[in-house]
Protein backbone atom coordinates (compact mmCIF):
# COMPACT_ATOMS: atom_id res chain seq x y z
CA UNK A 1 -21.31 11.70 17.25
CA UNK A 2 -23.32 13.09 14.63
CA UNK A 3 -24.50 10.26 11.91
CA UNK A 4 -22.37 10.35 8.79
CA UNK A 5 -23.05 8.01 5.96
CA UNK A 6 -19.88 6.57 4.65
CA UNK A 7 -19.62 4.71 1.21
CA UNK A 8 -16.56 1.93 1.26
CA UNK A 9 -14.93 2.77 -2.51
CA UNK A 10 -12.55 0.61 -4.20
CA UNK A 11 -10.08 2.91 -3.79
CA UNK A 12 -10.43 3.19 -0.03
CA UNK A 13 -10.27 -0.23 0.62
CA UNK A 14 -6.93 -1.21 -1.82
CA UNK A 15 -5.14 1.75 -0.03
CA UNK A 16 -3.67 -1.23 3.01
CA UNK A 17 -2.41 -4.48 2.14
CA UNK A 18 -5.03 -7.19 2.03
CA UNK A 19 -5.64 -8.66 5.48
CA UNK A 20 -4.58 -5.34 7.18
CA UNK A 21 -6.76 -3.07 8.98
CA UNK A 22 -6.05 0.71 10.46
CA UNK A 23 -6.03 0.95 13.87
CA UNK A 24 -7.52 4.05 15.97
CA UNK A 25 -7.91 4.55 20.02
CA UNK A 26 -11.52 4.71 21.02
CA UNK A 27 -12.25 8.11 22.27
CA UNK A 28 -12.08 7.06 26.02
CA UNK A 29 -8.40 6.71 25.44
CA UNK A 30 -8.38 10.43 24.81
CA UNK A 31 -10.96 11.35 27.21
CA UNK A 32 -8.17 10.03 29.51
CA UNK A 33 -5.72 12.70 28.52
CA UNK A 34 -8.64 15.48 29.06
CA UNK A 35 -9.37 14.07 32.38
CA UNK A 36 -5.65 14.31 33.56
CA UNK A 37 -5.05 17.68 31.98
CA UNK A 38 -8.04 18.86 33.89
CA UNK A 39 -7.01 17.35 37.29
CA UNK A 40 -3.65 19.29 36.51
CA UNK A 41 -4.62 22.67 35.55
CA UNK A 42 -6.40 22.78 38.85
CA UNK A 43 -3.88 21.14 41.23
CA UNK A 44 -1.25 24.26 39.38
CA UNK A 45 -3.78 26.94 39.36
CA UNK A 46 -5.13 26.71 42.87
CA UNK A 47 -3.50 23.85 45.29
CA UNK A 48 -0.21 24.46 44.63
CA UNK A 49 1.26 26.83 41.86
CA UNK A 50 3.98 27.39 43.06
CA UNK A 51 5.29 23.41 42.34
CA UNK A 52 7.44 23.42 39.41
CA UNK A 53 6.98 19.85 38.38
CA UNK A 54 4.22 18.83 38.99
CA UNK A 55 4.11 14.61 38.37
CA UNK A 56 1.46 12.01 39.15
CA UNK A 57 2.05 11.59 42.56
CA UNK A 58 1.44 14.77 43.47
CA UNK A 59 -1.83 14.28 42.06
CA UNK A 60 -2.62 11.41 43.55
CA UNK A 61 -1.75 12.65 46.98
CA UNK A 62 -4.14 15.90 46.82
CA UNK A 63 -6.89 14.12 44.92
CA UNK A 64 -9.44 14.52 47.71
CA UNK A 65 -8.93 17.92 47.12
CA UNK A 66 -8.98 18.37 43.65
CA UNK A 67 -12.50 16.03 43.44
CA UNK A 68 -13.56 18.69 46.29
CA UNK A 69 -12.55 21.63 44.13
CA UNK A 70 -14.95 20.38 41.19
CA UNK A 71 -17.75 19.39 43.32
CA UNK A 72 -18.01 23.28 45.03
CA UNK A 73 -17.00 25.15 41.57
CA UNK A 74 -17.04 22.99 38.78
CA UNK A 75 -14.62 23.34 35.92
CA UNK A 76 -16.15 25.05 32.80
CA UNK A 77 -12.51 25.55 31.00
CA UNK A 78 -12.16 21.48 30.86
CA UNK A 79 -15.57 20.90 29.42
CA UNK A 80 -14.95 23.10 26.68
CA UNK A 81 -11.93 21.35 26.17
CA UNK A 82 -13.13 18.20 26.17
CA UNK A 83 -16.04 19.72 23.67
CA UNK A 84 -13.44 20.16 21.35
CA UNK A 85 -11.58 17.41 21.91
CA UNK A 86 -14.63 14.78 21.40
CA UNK A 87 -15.55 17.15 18.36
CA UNK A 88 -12.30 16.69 16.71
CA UNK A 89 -12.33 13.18 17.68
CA UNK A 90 -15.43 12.92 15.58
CA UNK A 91 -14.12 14.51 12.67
CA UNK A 92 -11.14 12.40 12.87
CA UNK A 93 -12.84 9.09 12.84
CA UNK A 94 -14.70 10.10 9.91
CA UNK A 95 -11.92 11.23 7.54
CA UNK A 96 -9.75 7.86 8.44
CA UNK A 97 -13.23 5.74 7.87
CA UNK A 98 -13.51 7.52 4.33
CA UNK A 99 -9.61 6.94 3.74
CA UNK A 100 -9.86 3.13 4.36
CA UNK A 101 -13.14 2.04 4.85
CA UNK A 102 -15.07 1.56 8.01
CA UNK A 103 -14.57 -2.53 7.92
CA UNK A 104 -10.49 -1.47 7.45
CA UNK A 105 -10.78 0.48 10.97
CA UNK A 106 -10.33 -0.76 13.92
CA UNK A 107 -10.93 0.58 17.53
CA UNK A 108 -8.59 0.18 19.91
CA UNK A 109 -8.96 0.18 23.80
CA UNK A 110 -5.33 1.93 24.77
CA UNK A 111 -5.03 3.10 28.03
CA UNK A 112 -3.43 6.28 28.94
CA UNK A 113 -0.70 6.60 31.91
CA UNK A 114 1.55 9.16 32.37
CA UNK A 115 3.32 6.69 34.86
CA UNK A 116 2.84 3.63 36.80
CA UNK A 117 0.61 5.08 38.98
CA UNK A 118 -2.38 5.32 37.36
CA UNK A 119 -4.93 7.18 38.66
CA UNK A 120 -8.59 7.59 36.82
CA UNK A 121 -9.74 11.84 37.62
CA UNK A 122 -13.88 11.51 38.08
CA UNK A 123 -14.21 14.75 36.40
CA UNK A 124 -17.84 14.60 35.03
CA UNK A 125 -17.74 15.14 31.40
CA UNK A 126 -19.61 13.32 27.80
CA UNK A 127 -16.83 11.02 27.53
CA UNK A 128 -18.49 7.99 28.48
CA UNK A 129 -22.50 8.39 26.46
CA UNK A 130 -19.68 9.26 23.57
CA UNK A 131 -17.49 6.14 23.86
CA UNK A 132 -20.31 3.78 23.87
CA UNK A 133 -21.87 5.61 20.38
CA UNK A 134 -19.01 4.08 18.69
CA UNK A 135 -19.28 1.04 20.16
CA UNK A 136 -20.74 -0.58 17.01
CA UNK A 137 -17.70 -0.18 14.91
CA UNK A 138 -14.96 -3.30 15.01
CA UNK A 139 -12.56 -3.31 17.54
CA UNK A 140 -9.57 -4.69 19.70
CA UNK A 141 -9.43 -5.66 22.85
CA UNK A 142 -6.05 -5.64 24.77
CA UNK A 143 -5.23 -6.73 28.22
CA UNK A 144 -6.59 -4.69 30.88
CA UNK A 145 -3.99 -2.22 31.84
CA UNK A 146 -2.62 -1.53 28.59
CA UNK A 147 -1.11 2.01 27.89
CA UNK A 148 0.80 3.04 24.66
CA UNK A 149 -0.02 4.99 21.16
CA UNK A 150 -1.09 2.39 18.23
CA UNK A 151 2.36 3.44 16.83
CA UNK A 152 4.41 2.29 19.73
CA UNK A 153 2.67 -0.56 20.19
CA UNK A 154 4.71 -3.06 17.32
CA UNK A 155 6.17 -2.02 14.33
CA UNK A 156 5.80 -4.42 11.14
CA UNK A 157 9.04 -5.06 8.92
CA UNK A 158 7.63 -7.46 5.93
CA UNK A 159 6.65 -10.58 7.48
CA UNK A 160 8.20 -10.02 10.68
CA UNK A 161 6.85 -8.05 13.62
CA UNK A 162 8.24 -6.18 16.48
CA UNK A 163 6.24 -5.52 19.52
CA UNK A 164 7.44 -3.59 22.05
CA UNK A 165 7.80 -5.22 25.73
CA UNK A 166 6.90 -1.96 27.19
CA UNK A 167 3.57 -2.31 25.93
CA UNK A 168 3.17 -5.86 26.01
CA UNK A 169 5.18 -7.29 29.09
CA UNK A 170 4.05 -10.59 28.86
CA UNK A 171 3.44 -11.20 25.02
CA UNK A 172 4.56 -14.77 23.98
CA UNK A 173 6.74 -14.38 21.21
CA UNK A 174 7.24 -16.46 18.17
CA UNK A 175 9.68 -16.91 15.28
CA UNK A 176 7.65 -14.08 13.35
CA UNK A 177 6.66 -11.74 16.11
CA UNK A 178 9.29 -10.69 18.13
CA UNK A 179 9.50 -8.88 21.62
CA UNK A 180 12.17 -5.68 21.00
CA UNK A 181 12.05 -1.91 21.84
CA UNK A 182 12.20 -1.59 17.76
CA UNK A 183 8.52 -2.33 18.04
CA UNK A 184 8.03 1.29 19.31
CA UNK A 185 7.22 2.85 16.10
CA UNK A 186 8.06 6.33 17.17
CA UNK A 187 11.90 5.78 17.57
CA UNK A 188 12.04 5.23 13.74
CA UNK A 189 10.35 6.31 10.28
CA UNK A 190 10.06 4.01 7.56
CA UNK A 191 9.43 3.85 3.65
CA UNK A 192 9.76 0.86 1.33
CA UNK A 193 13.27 -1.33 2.31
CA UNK A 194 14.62 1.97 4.29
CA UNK A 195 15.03 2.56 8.24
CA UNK A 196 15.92 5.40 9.71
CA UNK A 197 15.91 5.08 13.75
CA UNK A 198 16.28 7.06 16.46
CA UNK A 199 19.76 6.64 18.31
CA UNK A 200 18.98 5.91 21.37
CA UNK A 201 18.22 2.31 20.27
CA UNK A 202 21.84 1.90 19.99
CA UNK A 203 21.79 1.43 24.11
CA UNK A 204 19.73 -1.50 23.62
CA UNK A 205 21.36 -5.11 23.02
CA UNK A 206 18.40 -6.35 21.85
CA UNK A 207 17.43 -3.66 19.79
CA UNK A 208 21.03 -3.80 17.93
CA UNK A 209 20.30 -7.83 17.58
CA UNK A 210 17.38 -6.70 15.97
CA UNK A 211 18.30 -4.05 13.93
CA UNK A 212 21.19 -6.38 12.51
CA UNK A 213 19.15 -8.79 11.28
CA UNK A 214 17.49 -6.25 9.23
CA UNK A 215 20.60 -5.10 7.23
CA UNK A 216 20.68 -8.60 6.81
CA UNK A 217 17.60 -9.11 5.21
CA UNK A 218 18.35 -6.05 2.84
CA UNK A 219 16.87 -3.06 4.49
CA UNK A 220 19.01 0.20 4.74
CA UNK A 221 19.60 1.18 7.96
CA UNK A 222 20.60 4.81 9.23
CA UNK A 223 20.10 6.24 12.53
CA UNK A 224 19.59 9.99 13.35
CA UNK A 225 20.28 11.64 17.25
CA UNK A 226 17.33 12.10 20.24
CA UNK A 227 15.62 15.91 19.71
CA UNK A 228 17.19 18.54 22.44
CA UNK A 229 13.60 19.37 23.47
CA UNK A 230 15.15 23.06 24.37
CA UNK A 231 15.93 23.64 21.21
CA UNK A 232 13.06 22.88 19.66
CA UNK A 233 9.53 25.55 19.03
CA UNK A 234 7.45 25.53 22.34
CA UNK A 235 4.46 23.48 20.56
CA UNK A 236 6.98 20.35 19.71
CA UNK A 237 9.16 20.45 23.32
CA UNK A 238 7.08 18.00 25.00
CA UNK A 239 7.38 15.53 22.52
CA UNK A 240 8.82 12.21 23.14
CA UNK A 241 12.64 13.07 22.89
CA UNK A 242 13.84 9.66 21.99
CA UNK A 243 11.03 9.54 19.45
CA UNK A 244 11.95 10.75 15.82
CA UNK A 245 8.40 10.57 14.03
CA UNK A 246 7.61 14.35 15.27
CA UNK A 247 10.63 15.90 13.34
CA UNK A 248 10.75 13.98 10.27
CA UNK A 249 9.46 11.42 8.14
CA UNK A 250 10.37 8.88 5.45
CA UNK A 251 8.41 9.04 2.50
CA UNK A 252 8.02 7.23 -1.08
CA UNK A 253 7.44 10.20 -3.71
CA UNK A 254 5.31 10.02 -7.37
CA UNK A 255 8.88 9.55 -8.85
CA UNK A 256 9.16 6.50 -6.72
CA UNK A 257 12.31 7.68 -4.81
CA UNK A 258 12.37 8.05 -1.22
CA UNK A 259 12.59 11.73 0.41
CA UNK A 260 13.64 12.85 3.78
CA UNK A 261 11.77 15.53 5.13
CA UNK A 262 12.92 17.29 8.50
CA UNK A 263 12.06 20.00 10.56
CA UNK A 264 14.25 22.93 10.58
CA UNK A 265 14.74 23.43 14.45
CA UNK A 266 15.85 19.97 14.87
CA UNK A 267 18.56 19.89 11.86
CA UNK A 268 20.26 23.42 13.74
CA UNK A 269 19.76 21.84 17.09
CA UNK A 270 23.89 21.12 17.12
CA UNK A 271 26.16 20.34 13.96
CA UNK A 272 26.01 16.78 15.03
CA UNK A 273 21.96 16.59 14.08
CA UNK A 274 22.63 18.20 10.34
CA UNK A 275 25.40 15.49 9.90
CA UNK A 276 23.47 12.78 10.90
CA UNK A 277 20.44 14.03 8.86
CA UNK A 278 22.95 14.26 5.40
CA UNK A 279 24.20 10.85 6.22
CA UNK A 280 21.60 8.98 6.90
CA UNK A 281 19.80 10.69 3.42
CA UNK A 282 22.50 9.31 1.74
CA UNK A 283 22.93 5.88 3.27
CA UNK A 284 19.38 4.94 2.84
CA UNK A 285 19.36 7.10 -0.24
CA UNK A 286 16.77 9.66 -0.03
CA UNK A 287 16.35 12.82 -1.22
CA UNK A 288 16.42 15.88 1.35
CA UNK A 289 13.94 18.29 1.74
CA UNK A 290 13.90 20.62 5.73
CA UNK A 291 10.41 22.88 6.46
CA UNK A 292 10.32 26.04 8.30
CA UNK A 293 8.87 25.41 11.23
CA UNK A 294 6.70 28.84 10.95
CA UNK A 295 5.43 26.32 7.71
CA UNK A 296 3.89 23.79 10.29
CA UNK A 297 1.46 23.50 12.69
CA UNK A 298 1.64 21.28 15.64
CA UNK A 299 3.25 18.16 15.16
CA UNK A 300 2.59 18.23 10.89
CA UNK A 301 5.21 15.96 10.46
CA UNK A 302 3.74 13.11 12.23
CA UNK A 303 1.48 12.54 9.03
CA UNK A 304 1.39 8.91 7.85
CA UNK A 305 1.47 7.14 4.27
CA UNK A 306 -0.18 4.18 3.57
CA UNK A 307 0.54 0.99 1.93
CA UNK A 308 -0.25 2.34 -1.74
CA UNK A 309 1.71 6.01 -1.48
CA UNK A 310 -1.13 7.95 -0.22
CA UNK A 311 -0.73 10.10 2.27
CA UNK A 312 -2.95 10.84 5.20
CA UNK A 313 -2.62 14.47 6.40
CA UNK A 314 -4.69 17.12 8.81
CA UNK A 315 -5.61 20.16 7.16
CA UNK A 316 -2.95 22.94 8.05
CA UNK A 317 -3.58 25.60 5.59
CA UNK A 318 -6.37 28.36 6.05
CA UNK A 319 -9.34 29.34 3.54
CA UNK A 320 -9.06 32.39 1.84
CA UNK A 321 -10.98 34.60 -0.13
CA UNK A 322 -9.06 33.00 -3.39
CA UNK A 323 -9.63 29.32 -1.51
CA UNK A 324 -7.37 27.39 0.47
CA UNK A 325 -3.72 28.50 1.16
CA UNK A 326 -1.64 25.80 1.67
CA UNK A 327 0.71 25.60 4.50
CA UNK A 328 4.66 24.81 3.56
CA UNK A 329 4.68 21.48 4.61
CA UNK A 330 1.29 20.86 2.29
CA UNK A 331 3.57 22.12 -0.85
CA UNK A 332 6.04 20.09 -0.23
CA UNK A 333 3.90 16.89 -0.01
CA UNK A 334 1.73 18.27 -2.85
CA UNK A 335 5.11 18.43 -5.16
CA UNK A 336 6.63 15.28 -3.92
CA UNK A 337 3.43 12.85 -3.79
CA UNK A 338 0.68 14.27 -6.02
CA UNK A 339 -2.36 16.21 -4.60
CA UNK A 340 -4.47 13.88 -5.85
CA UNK A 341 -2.51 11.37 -3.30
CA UNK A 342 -3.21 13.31 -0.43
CA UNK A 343 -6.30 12.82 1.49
CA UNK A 344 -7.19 15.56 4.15
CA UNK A 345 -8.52 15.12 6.94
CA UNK A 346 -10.05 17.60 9.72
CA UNK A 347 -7.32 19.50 12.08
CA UNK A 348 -6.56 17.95 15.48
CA UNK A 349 -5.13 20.65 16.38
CA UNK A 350 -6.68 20.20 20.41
CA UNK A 351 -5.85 16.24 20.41
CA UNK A 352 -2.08 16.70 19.08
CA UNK A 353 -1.63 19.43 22.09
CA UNK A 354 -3.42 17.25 24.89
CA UNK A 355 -1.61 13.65 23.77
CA UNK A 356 1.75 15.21 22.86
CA UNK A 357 1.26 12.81 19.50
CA UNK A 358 0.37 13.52 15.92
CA UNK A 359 -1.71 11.16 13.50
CA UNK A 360 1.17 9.09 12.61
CA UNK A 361 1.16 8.46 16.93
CA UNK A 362 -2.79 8.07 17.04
CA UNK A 363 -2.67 5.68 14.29
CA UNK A 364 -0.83 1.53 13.21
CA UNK A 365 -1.53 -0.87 10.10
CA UNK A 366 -1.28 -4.41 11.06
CA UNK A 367 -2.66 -7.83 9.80
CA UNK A 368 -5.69 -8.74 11.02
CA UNK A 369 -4.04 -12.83 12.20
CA UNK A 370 -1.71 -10.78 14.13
CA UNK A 371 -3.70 -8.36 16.10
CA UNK A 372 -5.80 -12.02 16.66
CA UNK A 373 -2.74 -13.51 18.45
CA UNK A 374 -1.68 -9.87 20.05
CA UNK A 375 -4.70 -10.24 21.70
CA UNK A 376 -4.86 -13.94 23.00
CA UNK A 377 -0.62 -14.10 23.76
CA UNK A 378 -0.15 -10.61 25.76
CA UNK A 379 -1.40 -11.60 29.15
């Protein structure tokens, strides 16, 4: 990682709450992700193409081959991935350690598994000399075994935090922290005292329980419908479809109302999508505002807005002879937010496409007492 000198401002550092830090995956976690994508471009291209799904027991059964595939011919199209990969990684770190601060970041050791069989591809690559450069910076540690995205991890309402038992089994709850599936931050978007969540919740008693008790303590509450992955643009069908966070977001504007944006393939998915969409803008009273999705690039939406209304958000738009050309989705945030609230940072364009997540995914706030007892009461 190339050396970067980074000054902690006043601003940067009153942009979380006090006592709350940002929390990012070390690059192994994504290194992960490369390794597996490499294992399965060569199990499709030349073991067995002519599988349609191929899942992770297929490649655990023809490992042997696929390690004797890279010893005899190597892989150069997965090292240049991963080049780009651990460059945009880079990039990444630095534009969240000049949002916040570098003491307000925090590493995170997530694990990445597409299913319960885990299995770790040897596929020789930089990952490893990489992950221990960053090794200075503060960090987490989880139990071993861990696998989730910061965002699905918990999800903080006020005082009270959700963390989700699929990530955290074993976690000892108290009165404050809970154990609920509304700790997985993607199945919801939030801004100031309004919730809108994904409705597949609904299936989950404990999740309703949940969700109750936050109407009670004065949050609006809407819910919106799971995406129809077919229906959606090619670069956004893999996408969690009982997540939300990749179609739409909640955000508090410069005229300190709340605004609904939405992608346009998921509000013309079916009539019952645009309903829910109108509703749920009115019941937690937002304005709406839907982008083209030709005004995106992968996964835009999944941007994320801090504690103190700025928002965090990869550059999109292209340079041009006249300078830079913002993309839709940048207008829109521009007019609703203030470009002096918006702090770029570098495309991750290669990371959203290998993790299936945007920045709002990658990335959590949380106090730093909690992640404490996270860490002691989830084994």
């Amino acid at each position: 990682m190339p050396e970067r000198e980074h000054r902690a401002t006043t601003e940067s550092q009153e942009r979380l709450r006090p006592g709350e830090v940002l929390l990012f995956p070390k690059p192994g976690y994504f290194m992960q992700h490369v390794r597996y994508a490499g294992a399965l471009a060569i199990y499709r291209r030349y073991i067995n193409p002519l599988d349609p799904n191929p899942s992770e027991v297929n490649l655990a059964v023809h490992e042997p081959q696929i390690q004797e595939h890279i010893r005899q011919y190597g892989f150069q199209e997965f090292h240049e991935y991963e080049r780009k990969v651990i460059t945009e990684y880079s990039d990444l770190l630095n534009g969240l350690i000049d949002a916040v601060g570098e003491d307000n970041l925090h590493l995170t050791n997530n694990s990445f598994s597409p299913s319960e069989n885990t299995h770790t591809y040897t596929l020789e690559g930089r990952s490893t000399a990489y992950d221990n450069q960053v090794v200075h910076m503060q960090s987490i540690t989880f139990p071993a075994g861990f696998h989730a995205f910061p965002r699905d991890m918990f999800t903080q309402f006020g005082r009270t935090i959700f963390v989700n038992p699929w990530a955290f089994p074993r976690f000892r709850e108290t009165n404050q922290y809970r154990k609920s599936r509304v700790g997985e931050g993607g199945m919801s978007v939030i801004a100031k005292n309004a919730i809108i969540f994904s409705e597949k919740l609904q299936e989950d008693k404990t999740a309703i329980r949940d969700i109750k008790a936050l109407e009670q303590r004065g949050y609006k509450v809407a819910f919106v419908p799971p995406v129809i992955r077919e229906k959606q643009p090619p670069d956004r069908q893999e996408f969690a479809e009982n997540h939300i966070d990749g179609h739409c977001a909640l955000i508090m504007g410069k005229d300190k109302k709340l605004h609904l944006l939405f992608a346009l393939s998921y509000a013309e998915q079916d009539r019952k999508t645009l309903r829910a969409l109108v509703g749920a803008g009115r019941k937690v009273d937002a304005e709406m505002a839907a982008v083209q999705d030709s005004e995106m690039a992968h996964l835009d939406l999944n941007f994320i807005q801090l504690p103190d209304g700025s928002v965090v958000y990869p550059v999109t738009g292209r340079e041009t002879t006249e300078g830079y050309l913002a993309s839709g989705l940048d207008r829109a945030l521009i007019d609703l937010v203030g470009g002096e609230n918006i702090i770029y940072v570098p495309s991750v364009v290669n990371m959203t496409r290998l993790t299936r997540a945007g920045l709002r995914c990658m990335t959590n706030t949380a106090p730093v007492n909690f992640l404490t007892y996270l860490a002691r009461n989830a084994v």
